[in-house]
C-alpha atoms as a PDB file:
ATOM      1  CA  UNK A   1      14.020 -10.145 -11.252  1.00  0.00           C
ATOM      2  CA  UNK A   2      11.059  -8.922  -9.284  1.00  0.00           C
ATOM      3  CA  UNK A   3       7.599  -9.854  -9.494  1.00  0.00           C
ATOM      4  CA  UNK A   4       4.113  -9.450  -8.627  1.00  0.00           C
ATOM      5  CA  UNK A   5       3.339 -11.867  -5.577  1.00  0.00           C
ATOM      6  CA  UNK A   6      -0.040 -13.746  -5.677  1.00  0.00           C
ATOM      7  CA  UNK A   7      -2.539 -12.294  -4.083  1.00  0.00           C
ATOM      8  CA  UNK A   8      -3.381  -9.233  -1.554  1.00  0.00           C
ATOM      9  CA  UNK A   9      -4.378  -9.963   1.807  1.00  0.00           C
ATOM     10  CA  UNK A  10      -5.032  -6.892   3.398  1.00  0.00           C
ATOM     11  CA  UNK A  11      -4.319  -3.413   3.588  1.00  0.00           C
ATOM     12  CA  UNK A  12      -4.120  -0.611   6.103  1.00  0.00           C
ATOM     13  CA  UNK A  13      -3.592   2.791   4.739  1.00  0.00           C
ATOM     14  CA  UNK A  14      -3.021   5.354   7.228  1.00  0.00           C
ATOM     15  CA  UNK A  15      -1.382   9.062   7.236  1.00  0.00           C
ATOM     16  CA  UNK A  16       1.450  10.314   9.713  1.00  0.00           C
ATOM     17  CA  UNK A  17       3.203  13.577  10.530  1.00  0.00           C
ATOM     18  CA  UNK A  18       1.249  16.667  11.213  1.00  0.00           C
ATOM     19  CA  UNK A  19      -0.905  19.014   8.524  1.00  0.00           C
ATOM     20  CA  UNK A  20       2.297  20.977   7.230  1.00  0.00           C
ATOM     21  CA  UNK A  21       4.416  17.335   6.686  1.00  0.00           C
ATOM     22  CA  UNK A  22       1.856  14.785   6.085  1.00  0.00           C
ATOM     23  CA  UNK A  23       3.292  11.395   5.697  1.00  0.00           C
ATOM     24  CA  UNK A  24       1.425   8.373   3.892  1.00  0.00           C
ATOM     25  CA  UNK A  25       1.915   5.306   5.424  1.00  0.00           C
ATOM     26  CA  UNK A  26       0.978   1.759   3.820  1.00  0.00           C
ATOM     27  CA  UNK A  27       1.338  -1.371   5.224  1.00  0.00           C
ATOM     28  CA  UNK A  28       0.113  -4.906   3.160  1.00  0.00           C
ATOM     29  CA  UNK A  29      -0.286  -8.550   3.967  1.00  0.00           C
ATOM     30  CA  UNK A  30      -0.477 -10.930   0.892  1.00  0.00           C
ATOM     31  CA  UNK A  31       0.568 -13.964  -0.270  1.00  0.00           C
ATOM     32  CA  UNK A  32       3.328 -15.220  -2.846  1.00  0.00           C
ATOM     33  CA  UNK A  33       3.373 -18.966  -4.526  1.00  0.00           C
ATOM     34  CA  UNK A  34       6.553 -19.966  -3.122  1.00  0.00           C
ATOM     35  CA  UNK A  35       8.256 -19.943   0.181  1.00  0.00           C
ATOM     36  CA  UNK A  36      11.708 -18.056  -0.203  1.00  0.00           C
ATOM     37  CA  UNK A  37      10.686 -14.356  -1.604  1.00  0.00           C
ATOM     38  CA  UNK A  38      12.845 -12.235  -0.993  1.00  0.00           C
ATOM     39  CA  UNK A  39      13.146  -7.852  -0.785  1.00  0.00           C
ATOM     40  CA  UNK A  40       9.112  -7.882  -0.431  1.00  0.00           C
ATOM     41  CA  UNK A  41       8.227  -4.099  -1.355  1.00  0.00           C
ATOM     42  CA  UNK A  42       5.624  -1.866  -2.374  1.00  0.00           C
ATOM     43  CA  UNK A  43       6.247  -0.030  -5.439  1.00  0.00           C
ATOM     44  CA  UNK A  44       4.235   3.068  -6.152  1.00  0.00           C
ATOM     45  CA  UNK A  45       3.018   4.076  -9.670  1.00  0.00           C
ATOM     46  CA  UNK A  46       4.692   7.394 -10.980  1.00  0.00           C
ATOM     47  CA  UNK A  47       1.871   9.937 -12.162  1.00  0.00           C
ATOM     48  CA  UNK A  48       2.708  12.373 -14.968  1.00  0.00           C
ATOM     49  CA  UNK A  49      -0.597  13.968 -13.922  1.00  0.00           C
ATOM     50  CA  UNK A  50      -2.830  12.888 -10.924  1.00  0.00           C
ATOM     51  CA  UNK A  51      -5.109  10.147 -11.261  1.00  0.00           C
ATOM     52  CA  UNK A  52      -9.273  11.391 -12.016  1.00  0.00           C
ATOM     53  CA  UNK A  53      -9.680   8.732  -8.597  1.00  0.00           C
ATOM     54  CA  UNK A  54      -7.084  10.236  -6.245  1.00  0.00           C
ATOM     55  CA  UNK A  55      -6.061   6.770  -5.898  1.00  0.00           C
ATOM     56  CA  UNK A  56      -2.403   5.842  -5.407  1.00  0.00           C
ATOM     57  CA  UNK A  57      -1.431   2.810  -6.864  1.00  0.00           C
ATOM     58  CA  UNK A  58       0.960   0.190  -5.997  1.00  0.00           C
ATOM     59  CA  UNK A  59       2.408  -3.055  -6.583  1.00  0.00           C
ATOM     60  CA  UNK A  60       3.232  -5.934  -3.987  1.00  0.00           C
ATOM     61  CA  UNK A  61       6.225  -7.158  -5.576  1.00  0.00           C
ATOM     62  CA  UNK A  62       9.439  -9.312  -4.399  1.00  0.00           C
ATOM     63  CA  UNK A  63      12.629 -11.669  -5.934  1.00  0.00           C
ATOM     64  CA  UNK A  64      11.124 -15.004  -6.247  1.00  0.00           C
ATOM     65  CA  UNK A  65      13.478 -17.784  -5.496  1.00  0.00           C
ATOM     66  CA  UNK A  66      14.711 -20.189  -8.252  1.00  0.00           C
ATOM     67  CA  UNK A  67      13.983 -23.628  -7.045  1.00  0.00           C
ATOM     68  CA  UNK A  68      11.212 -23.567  -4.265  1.00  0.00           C
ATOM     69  CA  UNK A  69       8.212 -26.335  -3.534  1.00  0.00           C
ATOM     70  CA  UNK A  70       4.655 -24.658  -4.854  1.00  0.00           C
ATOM     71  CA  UNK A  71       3.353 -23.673  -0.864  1.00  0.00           C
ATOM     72  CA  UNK A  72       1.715 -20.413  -0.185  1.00  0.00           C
ATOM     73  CA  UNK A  73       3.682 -17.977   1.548  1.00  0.00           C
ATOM     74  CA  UNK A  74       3.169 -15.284   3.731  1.00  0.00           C
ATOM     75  CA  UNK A  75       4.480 -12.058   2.929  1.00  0.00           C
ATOM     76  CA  UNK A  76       4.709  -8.616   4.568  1.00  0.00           C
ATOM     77  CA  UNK A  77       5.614  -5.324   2.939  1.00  0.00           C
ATOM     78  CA  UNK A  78       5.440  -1.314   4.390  1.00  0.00           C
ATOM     79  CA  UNK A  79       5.932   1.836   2.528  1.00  0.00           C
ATOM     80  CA  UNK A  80       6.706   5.457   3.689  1.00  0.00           C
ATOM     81  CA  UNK A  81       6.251   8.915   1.678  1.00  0.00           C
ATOM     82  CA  UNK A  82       4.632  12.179   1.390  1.00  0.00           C
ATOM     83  CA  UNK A  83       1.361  12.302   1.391  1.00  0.00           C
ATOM     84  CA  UNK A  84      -0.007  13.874  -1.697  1.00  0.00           C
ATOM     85  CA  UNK A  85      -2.369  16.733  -1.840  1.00  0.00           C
ATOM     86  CA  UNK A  86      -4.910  14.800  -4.348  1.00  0.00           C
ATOM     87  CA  UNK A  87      -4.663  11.227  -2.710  1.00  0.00           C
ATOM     88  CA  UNK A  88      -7.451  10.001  -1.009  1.00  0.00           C
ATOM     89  CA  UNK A  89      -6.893   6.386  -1.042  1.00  0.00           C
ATOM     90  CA  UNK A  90      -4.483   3.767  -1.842  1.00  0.00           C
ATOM     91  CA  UNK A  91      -5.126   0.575  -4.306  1.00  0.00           C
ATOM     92  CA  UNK A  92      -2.602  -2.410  -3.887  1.00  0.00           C
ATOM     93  CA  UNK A  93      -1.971  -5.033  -7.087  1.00  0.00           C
ATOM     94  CA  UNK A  94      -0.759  -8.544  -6.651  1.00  0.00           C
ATOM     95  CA  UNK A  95      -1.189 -11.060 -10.012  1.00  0.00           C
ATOM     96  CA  UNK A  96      -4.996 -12.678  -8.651  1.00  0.00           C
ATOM     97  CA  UNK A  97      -6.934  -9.337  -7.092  1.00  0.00           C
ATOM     98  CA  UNK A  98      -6.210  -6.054  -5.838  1.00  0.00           C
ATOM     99  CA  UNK A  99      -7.582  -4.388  -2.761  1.00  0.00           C
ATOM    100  CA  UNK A 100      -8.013  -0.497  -1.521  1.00  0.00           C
ATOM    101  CA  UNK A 101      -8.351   1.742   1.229  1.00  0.00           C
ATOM    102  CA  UNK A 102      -8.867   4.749   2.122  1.00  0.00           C
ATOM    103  CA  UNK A 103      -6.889   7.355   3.902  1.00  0.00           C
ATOM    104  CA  UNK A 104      -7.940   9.979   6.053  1.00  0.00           C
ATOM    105  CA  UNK A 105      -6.641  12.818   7.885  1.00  0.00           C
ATOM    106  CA  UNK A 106      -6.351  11.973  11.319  1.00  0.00           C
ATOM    107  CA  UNK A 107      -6.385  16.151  12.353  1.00  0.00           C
ATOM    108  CA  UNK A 108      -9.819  16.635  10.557  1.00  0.00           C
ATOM    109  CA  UNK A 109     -11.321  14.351  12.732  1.00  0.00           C
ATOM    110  CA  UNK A 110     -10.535  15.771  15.757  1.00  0.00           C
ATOM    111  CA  UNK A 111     -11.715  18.923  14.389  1.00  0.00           C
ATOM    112  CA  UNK A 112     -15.313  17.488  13.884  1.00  0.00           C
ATOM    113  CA  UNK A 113     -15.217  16.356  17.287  1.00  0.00           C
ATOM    114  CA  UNK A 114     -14.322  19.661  18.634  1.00  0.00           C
ATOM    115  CA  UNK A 115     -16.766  21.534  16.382  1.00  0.00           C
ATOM    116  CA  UNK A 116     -19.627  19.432  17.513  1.00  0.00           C
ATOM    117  CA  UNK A 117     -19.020  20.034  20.957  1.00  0.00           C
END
């Protein structure tokens, strides 16, 4: 049965693709109680409506072994998608903190560049 791991580490949020197929990428570091965890993976929320924030939640979860020593453990975990037209940033839970990051078009800034030329 999966589980939240520990604690978040960090996060690096960063978008893909082009402007007609923009593609969310999200890649995490944290850390789960136990060596042994097994199908680490980000699990995004499902939103009925879009969240007031235009954050994107998720949660670092993973299989945690049955009989493993009590040792920190580092754990690694990427996710994939369409970007959304309301998300802005992305917010990561783990069972002691959460951490989030922004996300920001990478063709709007080359755009400002251009325009201030």
């Amino acid at each position: 049965m999966s589980e939240l791991v520990r604690e978040i580490v960090e996060v690096n949020a960063s978008i893909d693709g082009d402007e007609e197929n923009p593609l969310l990428v999200v890649e995490v570091e944290g850390l789960a109680p136990t060596a042994g965890w097994a199908n680490i993976r980000l699990d995004p929320h499902v939103y009925i409506t879009p969240p007031d924030d235009g954050v994107q939640d998720f949660d670092l979860v993973g299989d945690r072994p049955k009989d493993a020593a009590e040792v920190l453990s580092e754990v690694e975990a990427a996710w994939e998608g369409p970007l959304l037209d309301w998300c802005i940033g992305v917010r990561i839970h783990a069972v002691d903190n959460l951490i989030e990051d922004e996300v920001f078009e990478p063709w709007d800034e080359d755009d400002d560049a251009s325009e201030a030329a």
